[in-house]
PDB file of N, CA and C in Angstrom:
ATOM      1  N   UNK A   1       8.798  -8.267  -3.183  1.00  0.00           N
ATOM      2  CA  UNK A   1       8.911  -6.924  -3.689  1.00  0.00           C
ATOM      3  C   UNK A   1      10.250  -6.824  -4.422  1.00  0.00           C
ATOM      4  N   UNK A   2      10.529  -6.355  -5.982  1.00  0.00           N
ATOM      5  CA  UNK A   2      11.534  -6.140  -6.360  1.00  0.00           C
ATOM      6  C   UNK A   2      11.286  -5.225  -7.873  1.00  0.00           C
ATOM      7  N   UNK A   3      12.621  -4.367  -8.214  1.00  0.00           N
ATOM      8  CA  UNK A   3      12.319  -3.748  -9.185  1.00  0.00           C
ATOM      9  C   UNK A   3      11.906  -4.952 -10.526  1.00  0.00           C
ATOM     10  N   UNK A   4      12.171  -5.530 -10.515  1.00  0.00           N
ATOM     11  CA  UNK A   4      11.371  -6.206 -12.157  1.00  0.00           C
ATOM     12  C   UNK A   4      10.578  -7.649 -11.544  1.00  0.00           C
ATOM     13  N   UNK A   5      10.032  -8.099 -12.526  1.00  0.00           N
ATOM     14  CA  UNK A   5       8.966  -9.022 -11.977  1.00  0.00           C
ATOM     15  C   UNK A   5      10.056 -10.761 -12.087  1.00  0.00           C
ATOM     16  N   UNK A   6      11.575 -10.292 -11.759  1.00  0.00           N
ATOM     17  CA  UNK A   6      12.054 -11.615 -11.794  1.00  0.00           C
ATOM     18  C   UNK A   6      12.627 -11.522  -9.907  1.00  0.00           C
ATOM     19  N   UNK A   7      12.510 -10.528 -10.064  1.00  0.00           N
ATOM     20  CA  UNK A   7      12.847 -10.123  -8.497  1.00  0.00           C
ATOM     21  C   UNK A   7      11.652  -9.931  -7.720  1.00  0.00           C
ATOM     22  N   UNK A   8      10.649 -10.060  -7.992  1.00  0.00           N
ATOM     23  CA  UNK A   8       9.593  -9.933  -6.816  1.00  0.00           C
ATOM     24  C   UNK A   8       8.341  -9.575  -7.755  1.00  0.00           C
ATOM     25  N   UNK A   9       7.572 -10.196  -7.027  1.00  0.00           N
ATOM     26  CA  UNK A   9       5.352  -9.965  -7.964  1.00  0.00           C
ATOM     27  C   UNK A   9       5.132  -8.604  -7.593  1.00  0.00           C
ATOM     28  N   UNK A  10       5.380  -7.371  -6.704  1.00  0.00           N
ATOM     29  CA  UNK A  10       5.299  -5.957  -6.786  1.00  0.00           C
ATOM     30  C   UNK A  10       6.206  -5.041  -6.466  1.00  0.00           C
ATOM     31  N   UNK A  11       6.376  -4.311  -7.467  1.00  0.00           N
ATOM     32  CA  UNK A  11       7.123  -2.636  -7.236  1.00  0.00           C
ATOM     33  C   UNK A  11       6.943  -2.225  -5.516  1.00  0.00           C
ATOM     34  N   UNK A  12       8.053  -0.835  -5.491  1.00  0.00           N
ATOM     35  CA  UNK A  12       8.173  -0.570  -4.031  1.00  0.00           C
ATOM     36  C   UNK A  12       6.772   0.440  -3.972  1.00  0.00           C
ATOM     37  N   UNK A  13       5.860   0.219  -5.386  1.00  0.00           N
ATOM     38  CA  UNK A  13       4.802   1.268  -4.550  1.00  0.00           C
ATOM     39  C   UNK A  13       3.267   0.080  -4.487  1.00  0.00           C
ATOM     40  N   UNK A  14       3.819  -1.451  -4.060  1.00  0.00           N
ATOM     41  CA  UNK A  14       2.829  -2.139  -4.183  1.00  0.00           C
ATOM     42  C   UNK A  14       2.266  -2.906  -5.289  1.00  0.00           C
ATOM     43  N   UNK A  15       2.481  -2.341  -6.790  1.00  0.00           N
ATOM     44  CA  UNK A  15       1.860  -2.769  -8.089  1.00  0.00           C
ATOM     45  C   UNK A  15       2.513  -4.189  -8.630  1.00  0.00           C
ATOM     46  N   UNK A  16       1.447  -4.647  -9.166  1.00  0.00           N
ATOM     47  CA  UNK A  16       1.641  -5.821  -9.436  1.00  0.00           C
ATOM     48  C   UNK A  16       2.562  -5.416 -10.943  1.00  0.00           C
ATOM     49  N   UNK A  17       3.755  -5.862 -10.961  1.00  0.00           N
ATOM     50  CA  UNK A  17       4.738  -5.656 -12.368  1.00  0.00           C
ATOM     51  C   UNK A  17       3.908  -6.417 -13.924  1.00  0.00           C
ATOM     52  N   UNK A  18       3.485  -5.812 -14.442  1.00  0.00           N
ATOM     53  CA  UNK A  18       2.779  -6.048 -15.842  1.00  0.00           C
ATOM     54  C   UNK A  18       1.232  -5.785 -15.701  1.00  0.00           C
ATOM     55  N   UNK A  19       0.638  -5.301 -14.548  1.00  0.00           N
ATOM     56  CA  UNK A  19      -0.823  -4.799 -14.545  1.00  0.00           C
ATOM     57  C   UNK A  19      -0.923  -3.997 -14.111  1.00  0.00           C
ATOM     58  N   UNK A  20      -1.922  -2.875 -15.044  1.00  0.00           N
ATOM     59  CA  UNK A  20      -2.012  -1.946 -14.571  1.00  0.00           C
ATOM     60  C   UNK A  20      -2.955  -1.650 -13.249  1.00  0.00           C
ATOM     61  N   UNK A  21      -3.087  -0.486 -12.488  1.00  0.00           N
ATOM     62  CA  UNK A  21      -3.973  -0.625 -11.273  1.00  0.00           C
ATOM     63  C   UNK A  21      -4.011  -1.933 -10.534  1.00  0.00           C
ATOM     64  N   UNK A  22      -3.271  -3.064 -10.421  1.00  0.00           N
ATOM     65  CA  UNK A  22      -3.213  -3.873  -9.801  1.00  0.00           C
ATOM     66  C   UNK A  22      -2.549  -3.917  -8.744  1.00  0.00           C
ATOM     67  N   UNK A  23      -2.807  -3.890  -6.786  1.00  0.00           N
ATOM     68  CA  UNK A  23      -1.970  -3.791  -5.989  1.00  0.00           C
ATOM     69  C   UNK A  23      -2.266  -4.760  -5.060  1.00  0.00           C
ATOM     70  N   UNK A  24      -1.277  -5.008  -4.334  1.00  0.00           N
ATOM     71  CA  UNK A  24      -1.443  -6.354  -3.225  1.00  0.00           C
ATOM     72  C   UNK A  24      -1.052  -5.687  -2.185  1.00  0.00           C
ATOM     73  N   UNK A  25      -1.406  -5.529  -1.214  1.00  0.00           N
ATOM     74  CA  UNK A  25      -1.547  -4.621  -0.521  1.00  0.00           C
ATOM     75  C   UNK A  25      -2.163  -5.133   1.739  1.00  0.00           C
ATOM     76  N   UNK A  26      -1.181  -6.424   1.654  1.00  0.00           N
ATOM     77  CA  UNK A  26      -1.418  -7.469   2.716  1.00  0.00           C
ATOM     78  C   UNK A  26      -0.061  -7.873   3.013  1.00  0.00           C
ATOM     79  N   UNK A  27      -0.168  -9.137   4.308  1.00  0.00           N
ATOM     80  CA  UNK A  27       0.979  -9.665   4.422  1.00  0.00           C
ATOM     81  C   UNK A  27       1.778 -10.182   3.876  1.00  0.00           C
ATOM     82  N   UNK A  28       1.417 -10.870   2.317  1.00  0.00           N
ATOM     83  CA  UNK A  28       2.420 -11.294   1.494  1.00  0.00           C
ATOM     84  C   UNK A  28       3.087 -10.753   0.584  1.00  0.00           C
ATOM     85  N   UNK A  29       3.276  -9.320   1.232  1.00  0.00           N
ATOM     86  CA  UNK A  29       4.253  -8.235   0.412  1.00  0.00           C
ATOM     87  C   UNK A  29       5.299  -8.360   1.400  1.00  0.00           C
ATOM     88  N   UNK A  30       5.336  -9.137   2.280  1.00  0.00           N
ATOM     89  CA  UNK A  30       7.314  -8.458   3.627  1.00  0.00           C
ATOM     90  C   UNK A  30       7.532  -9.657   3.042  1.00  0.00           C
ATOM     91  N   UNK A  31       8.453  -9.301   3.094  1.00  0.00           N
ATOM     92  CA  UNK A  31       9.938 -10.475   2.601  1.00  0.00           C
ATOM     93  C   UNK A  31      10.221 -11.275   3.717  1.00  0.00           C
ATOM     94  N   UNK A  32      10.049 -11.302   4.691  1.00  0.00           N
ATOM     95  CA  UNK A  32      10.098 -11.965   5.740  1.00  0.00           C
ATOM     96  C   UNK A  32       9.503 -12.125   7.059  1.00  0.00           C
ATOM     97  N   UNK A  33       9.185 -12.970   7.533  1.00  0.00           N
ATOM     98  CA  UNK A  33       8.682 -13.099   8.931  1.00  0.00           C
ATOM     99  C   UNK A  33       8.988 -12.680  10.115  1.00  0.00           C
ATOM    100  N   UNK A  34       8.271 -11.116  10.562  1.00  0.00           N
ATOM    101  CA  UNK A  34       8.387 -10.415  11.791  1.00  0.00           C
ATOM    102  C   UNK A  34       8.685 -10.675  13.288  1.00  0.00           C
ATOM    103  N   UNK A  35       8.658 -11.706  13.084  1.00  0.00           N
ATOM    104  CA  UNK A  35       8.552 -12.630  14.386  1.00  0.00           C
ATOM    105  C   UNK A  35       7.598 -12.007  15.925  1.00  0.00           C
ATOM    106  N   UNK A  36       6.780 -10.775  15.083  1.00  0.00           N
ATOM    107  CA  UNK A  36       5.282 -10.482  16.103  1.00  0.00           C
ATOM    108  C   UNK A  36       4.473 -10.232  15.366  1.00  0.00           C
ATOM    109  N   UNK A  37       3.053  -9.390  15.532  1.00  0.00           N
ATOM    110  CA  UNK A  37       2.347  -9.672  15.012  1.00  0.00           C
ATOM    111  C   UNK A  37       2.401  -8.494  14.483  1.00  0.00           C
ATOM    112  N   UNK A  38       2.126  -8.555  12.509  1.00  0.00           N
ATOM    113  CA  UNK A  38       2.397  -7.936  11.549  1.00  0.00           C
ATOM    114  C   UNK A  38       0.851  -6.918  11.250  1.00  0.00           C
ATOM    115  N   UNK A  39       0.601  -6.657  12.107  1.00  0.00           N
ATOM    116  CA  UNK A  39      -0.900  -6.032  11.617  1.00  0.00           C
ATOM    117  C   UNK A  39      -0.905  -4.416  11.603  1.00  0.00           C
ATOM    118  N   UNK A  40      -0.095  -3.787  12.292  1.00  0.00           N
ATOM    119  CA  UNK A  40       0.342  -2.588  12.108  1.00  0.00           C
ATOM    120  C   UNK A  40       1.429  -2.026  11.303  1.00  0.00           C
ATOM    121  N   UNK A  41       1.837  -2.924  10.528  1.00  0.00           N
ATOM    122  CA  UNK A  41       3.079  -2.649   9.535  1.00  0.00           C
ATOM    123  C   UNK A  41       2.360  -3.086   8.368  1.00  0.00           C
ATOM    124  N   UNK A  42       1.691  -4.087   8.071  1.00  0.00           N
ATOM    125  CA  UNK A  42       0.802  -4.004   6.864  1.00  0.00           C
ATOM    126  C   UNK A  42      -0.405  -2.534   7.241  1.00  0.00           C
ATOM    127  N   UNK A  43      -1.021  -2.066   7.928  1.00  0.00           N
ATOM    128  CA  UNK A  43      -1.495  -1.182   7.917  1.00  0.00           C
ATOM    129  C   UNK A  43      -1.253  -0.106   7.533  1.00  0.00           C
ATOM    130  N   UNK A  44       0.713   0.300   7.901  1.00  0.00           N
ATOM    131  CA  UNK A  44       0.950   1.300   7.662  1.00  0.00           C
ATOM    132  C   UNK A  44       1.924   1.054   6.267  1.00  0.00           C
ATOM    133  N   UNK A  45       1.929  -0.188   5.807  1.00  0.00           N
ATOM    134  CA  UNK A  45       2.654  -0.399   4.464  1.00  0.00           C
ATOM    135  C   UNK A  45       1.290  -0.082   3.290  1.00  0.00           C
ATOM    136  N   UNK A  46       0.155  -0.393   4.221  1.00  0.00           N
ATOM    137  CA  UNK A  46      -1.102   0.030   3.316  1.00  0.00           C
ATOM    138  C   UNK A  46      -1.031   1.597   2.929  1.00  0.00           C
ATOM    139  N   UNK A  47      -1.096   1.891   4.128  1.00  0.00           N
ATOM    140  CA  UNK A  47      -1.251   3.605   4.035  1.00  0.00           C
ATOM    141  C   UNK A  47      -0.271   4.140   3.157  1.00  0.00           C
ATOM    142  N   UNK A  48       0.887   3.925   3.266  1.00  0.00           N
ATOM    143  CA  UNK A  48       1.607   4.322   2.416  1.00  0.00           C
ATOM    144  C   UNK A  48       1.508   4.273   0.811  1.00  0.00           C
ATOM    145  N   UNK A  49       0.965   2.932   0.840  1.00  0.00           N
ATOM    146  CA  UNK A  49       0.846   2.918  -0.718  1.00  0.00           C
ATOM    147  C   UNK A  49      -0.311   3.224  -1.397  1.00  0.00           C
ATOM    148  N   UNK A  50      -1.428   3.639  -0.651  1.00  0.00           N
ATOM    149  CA  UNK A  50      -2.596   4.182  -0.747  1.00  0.00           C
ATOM    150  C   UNK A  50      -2.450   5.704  -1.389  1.00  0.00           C
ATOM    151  N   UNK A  51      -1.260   5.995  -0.401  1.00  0.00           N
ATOM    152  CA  UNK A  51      -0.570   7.878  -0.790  1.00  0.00           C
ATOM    153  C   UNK A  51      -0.366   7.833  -2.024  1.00  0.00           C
ATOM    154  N   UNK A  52       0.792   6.829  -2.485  1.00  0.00           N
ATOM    155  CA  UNK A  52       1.020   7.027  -3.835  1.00  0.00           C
ATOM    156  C   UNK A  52       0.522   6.783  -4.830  1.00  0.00           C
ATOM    157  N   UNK A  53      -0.759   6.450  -5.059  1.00  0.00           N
ATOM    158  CA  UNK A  53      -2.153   6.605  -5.775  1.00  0.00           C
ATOM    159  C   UNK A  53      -2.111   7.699  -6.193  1.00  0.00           C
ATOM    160  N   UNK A  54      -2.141   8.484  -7.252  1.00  0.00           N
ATOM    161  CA  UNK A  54      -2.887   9.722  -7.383  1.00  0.00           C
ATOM    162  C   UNK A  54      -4.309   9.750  -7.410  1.00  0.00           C
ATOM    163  N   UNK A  55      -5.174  10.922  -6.785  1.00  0.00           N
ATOM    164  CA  UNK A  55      -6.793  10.810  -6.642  1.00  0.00           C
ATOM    165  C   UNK A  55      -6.826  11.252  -8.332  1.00  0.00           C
ATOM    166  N   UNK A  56      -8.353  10.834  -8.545  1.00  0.00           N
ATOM    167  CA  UNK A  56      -8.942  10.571  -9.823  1.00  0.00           C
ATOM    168  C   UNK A  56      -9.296  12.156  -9.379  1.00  0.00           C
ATOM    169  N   UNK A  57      -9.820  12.918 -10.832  1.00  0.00           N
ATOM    170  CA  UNK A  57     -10.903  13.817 -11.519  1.00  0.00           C
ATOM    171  C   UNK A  57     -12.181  13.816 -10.394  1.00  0.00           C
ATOM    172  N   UNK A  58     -12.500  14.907 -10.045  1.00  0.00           N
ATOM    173  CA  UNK A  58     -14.025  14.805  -9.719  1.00  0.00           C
ATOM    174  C   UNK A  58     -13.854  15.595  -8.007  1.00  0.00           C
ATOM    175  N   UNK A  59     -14.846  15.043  -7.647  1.00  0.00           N
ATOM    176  CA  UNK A  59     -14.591  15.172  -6.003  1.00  0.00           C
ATOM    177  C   UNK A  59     -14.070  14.673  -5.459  1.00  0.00           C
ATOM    178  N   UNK A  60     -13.892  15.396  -4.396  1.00  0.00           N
ATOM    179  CA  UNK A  60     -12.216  15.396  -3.287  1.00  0.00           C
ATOM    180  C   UNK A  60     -12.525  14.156  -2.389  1.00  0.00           C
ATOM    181  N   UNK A  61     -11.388  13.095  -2.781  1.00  0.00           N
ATOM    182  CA  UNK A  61     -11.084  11.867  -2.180  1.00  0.00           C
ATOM    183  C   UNK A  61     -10.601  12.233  -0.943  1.00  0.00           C
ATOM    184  N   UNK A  62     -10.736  11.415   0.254  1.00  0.00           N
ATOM    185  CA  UNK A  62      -9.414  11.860   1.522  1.00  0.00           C
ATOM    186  C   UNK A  62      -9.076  10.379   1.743  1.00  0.00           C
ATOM    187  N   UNK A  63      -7.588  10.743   1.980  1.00  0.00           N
ATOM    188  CA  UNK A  63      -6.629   9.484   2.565  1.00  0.00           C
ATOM    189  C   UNK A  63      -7.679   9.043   4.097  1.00  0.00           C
ATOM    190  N   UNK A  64      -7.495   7.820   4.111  1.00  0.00           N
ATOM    191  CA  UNK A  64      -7.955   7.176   5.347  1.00  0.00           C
ATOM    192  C   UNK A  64      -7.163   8.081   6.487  1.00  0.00           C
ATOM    193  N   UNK A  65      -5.750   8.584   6.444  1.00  0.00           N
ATOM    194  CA  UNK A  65      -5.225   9.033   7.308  1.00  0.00           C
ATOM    195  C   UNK A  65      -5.527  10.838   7.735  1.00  0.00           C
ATOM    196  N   UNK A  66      -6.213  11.048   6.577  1.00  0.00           N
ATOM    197  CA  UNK A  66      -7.211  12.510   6.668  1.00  0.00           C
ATOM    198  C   UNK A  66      -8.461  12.073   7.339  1.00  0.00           C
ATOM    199  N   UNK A  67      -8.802  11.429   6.810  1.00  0.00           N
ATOM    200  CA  UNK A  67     -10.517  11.336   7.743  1.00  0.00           C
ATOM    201  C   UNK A  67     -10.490  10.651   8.927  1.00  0.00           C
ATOM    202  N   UNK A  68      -9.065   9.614   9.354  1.00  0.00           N
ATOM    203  CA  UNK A  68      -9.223   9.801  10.931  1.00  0.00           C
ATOM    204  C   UNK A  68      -8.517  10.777  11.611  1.00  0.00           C
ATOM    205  N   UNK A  69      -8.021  11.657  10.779  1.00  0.00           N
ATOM    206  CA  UNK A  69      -7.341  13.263  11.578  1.00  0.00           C
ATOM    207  C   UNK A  69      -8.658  14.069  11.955  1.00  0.00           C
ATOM    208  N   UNK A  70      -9.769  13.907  11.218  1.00  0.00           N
ATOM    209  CA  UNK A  70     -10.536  14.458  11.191  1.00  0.00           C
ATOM    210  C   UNK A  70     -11.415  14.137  12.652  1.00  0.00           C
ATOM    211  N   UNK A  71     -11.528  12.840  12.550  1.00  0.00           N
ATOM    212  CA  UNK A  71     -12.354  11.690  13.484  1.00  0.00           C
ATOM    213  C   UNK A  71     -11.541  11.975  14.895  1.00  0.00           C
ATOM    214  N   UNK A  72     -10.312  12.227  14.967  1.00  0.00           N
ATOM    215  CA  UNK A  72     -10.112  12.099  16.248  1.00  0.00           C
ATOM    216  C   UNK A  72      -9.951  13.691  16.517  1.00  0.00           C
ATOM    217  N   UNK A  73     -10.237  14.270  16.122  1.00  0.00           N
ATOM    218  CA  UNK A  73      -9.715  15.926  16.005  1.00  0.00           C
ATOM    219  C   UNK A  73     -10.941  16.554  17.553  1.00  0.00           C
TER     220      UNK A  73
END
């Protein structure tokens, strides 16, 4: 991860630097090895960058983190 694509293959909102809509969005976005198991920090490094998506035109998208507010409600 770094601001230009000599410093890192994605921006701090995930995007791949020179494509558009392109995001990586897994374990080989941390800069380093957690030393436990990384499955809830890519989850919530997902979520996050899922937010900063803007929703498209049309009908109402919900964040994964809306529809399990919903689900566990």
């Amino acid at each position: 991860m770094g601001l230009t694509r000599e410093e890192g293959v994605v921006d701090e909102n995930f995007r791949v630097h020179g494509y558009d809509n392109f995001y990586i969005l897994d374990g080989s976005i941390m800069p380093c090895n957690l030393g436990v198991n990384p499955s809830l920090t890519i989850t919530a490094l997902s979520e996050y960058a899922m937010d900063q998506i803007p929703a498209k035109a049309g009908p109402i998208v919900k964040t994964l983190s809306q529809r399990l507010d919903e689900i566990m409600a």
